[in-house]
N, C-alpha and C. Protein backbone atom coordinates (compact mmCIF):
# COMPACT_ATOMS: atom_id res chain seq x y z
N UNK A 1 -20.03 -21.07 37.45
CA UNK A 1 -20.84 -20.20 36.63
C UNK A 1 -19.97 -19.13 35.96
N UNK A 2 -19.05 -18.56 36.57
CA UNK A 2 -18.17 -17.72 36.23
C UNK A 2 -17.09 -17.81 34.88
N UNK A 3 -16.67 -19.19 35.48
CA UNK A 3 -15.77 -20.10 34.22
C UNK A 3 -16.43 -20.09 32.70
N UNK A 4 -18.02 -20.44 33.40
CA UNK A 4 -18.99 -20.89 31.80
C UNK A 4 -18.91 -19.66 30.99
N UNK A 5 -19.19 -18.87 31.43
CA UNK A 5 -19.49 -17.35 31.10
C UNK A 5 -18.15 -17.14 30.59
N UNK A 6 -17.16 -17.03 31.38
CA UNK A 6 -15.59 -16.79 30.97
C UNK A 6 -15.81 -17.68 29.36
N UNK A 7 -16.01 -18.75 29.42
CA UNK A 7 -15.37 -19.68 28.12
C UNK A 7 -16.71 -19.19 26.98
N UNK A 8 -17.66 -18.64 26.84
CA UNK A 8 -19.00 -17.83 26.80
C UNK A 8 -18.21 -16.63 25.96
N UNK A 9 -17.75 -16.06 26.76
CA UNK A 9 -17.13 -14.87 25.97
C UNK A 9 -15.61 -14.87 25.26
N UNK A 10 -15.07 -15.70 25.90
CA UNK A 10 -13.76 -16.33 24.88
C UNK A 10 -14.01 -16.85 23.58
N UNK A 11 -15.04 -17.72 23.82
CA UNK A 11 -15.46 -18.67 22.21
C UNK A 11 -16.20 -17.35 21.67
N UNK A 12 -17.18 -16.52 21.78
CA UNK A 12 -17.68 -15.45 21.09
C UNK A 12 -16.42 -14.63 20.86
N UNK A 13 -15.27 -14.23 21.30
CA UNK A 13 -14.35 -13.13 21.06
C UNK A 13 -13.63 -14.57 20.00
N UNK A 14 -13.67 -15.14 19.97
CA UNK A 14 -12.68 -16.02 19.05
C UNK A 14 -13.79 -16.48 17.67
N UNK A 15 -14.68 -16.53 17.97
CA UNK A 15 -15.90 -16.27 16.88
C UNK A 15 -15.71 -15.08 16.34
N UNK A 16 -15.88 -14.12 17.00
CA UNK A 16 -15.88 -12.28 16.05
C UNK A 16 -14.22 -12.36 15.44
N UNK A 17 -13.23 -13.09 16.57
CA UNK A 17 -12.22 -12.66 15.45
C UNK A 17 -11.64 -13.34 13.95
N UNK A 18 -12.35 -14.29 14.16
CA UNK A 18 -12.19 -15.31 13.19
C UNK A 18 -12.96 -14.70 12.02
N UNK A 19 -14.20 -14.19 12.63
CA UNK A 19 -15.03 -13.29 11.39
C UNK A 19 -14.40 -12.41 11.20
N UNK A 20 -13.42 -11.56 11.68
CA UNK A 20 -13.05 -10.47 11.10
C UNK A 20 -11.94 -11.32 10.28
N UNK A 21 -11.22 -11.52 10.79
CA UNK A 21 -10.21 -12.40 9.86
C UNK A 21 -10.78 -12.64 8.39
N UNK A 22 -11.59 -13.36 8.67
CA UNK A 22 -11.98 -13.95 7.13
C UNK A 22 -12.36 -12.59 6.10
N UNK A 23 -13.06 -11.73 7.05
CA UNK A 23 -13.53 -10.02 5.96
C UNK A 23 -12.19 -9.59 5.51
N UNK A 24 -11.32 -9.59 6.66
CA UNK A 24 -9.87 -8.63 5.93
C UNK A 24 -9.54 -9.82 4.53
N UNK A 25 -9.35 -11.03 5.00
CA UNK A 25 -9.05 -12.37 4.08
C UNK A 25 -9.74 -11.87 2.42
N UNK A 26 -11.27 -11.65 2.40
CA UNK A 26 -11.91 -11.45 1.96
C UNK A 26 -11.92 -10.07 0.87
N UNK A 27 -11.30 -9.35 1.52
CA UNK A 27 -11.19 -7.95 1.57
C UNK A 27 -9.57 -7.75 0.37
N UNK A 28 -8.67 -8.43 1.04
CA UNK A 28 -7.46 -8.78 0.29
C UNK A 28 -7.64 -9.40 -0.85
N UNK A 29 -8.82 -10.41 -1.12
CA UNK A 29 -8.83 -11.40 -2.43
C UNK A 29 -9.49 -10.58 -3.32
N UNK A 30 -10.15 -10.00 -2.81
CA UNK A 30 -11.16 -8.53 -3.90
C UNK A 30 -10.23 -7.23 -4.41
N UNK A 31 -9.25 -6.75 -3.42
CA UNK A 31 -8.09 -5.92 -3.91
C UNK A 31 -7.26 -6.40 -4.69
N UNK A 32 -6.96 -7.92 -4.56
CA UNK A 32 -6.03 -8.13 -5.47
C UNK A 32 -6.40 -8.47 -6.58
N UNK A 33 -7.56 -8.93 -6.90
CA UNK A 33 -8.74 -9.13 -8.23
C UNK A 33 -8.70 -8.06 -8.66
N UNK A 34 -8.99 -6.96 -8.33
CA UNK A 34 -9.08 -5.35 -8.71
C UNK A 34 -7.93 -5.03 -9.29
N UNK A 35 -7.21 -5.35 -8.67
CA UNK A 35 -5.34 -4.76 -9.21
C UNK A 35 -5.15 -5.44 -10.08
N UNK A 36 -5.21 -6.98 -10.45
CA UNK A 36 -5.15 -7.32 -11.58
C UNK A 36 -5.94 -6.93 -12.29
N UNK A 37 -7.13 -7.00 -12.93
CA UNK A 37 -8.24 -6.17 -13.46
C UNK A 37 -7.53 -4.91 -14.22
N UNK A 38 -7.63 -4.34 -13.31
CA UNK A 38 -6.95 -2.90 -13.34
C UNK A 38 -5.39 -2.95 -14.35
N UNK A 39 -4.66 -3.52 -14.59
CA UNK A 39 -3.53 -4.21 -14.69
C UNK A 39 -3.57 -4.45 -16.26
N UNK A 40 -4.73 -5.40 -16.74
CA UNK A 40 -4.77 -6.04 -17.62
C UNK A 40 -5.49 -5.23 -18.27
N UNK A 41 -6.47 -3.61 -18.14
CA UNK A 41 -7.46 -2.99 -18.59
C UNK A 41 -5.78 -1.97 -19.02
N UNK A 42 -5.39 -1.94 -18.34
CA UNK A 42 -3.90 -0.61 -18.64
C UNK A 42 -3.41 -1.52 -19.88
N UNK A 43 -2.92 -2.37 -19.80
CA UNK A 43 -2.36 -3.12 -20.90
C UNK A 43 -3.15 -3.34 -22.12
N UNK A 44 -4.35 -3.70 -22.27
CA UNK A 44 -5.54 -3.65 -23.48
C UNK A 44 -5.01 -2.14 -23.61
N UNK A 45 -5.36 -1.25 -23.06
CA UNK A 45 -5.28 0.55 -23.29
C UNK A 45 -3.86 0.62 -24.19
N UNK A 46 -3.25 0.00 -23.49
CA UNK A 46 -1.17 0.38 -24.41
C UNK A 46 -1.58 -0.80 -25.61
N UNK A 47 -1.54 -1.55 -25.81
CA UNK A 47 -1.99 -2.25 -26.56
C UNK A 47 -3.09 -1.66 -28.05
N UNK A 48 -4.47 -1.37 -27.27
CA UNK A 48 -4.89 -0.79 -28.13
C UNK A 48 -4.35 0.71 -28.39
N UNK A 49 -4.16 1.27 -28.21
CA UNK A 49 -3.21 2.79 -28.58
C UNK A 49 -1.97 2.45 -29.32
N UNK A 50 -1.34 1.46 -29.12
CA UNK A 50 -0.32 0.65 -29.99
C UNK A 50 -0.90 0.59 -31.24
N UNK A 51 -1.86 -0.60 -31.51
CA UNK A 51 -2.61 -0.72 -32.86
C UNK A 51 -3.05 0.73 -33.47
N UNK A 52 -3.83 1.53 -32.88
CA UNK A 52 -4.67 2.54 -33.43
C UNK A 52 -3.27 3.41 -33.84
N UNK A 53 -2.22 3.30 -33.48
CA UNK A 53 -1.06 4.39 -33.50
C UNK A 53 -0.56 3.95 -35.27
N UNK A 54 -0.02 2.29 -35.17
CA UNK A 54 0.35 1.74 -36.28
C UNK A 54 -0.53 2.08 -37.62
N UNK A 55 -2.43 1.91 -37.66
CA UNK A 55 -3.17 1.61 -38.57
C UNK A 55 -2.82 3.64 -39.04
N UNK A 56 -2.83 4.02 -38.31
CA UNK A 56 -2.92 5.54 -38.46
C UNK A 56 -1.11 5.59 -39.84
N UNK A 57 -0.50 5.23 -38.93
CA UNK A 57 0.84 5.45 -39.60
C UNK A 57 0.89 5.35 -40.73
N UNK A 58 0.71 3.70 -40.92
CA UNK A 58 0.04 2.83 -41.97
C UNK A 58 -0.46 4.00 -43.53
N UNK A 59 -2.10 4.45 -43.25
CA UNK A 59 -2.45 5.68 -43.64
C UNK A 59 -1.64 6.39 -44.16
N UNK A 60 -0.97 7.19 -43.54
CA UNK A 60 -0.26 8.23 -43.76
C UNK A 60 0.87 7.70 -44.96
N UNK A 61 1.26 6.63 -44.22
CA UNK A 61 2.61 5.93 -45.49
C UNK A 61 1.93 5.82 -46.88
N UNK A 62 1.08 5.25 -46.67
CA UNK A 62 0.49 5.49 -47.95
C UNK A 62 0.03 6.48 -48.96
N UNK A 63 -0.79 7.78 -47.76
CA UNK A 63 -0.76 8.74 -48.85
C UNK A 63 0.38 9.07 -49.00
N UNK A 64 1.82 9.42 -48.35
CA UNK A 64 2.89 9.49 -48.87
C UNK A 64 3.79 8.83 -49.97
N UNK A 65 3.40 7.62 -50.04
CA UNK A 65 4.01 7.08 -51.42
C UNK A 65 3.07 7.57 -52.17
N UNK A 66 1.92 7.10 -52.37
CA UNK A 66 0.82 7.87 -53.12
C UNK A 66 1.27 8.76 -53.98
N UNK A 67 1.58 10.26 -53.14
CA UNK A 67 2.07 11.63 -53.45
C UNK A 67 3.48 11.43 -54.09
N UNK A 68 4.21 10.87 -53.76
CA UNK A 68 5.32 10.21 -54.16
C UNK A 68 5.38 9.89 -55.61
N UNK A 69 4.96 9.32 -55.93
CA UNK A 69 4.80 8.31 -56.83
C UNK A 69 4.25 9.10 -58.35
N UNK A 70 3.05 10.21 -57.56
CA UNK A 70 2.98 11.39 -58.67
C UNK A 70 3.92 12.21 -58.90
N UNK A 71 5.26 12.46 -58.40
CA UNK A 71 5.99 12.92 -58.95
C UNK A 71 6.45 12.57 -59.71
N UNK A 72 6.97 10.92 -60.06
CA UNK A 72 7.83 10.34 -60.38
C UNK A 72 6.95 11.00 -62.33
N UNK A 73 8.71 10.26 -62.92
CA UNK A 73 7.89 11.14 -64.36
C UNK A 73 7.64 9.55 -64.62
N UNK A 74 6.92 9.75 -65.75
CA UNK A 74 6.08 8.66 -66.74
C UNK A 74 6.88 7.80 -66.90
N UNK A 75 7.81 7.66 -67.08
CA UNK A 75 8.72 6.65 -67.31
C UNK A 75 9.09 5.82 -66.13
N UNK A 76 9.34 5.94 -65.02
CA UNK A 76 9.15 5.34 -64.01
C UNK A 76 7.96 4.70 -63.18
N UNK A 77 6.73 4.94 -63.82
CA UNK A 77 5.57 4.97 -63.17
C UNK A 77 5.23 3.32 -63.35
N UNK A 78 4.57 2.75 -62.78
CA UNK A 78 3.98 1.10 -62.89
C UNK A 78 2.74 1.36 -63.32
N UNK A 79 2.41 0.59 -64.24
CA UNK A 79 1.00 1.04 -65.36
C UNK A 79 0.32 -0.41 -64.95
């Protein structure tokens, strides 16, 4: 009776640890989903701040030739 009980609470302690196992298991595949996530949301961010930085520049170059370009005298100008 003793033994049964013994192998009773062995197979239940090897049951709970197997369940915990699998939560940490579990637990690790969701952190590392997150970190990538996380990862690839930083990179869209540099990425988009990249673009929005260029289109801005872009802008600016332009009104600068723009302004440019009214200096130039008449004779140089493209009609």
């Amino acid at each position: 009776m003793l033994i049964k009980a013994m192998d009773s609470f062995h197979s239940f302690a090897d049951w709970k640890a197997q369940s915990v196992q699998d939560g940490v298991e579990k637990l690790q595949k969701r952190k590392a989903d997150y970190d990538r996530l996380r990862a690839e949301r930083e990179d869209m961010k540099t990425k988009l701040n990249t673009c929005v930085t260029e289109r801005v520049q872009r802008q600016e170059y332009k009104k600068e030739v723009g302004s440019c370009m009214q200096l130039l005298p008449s004779k140089f100008k493209l009609e």
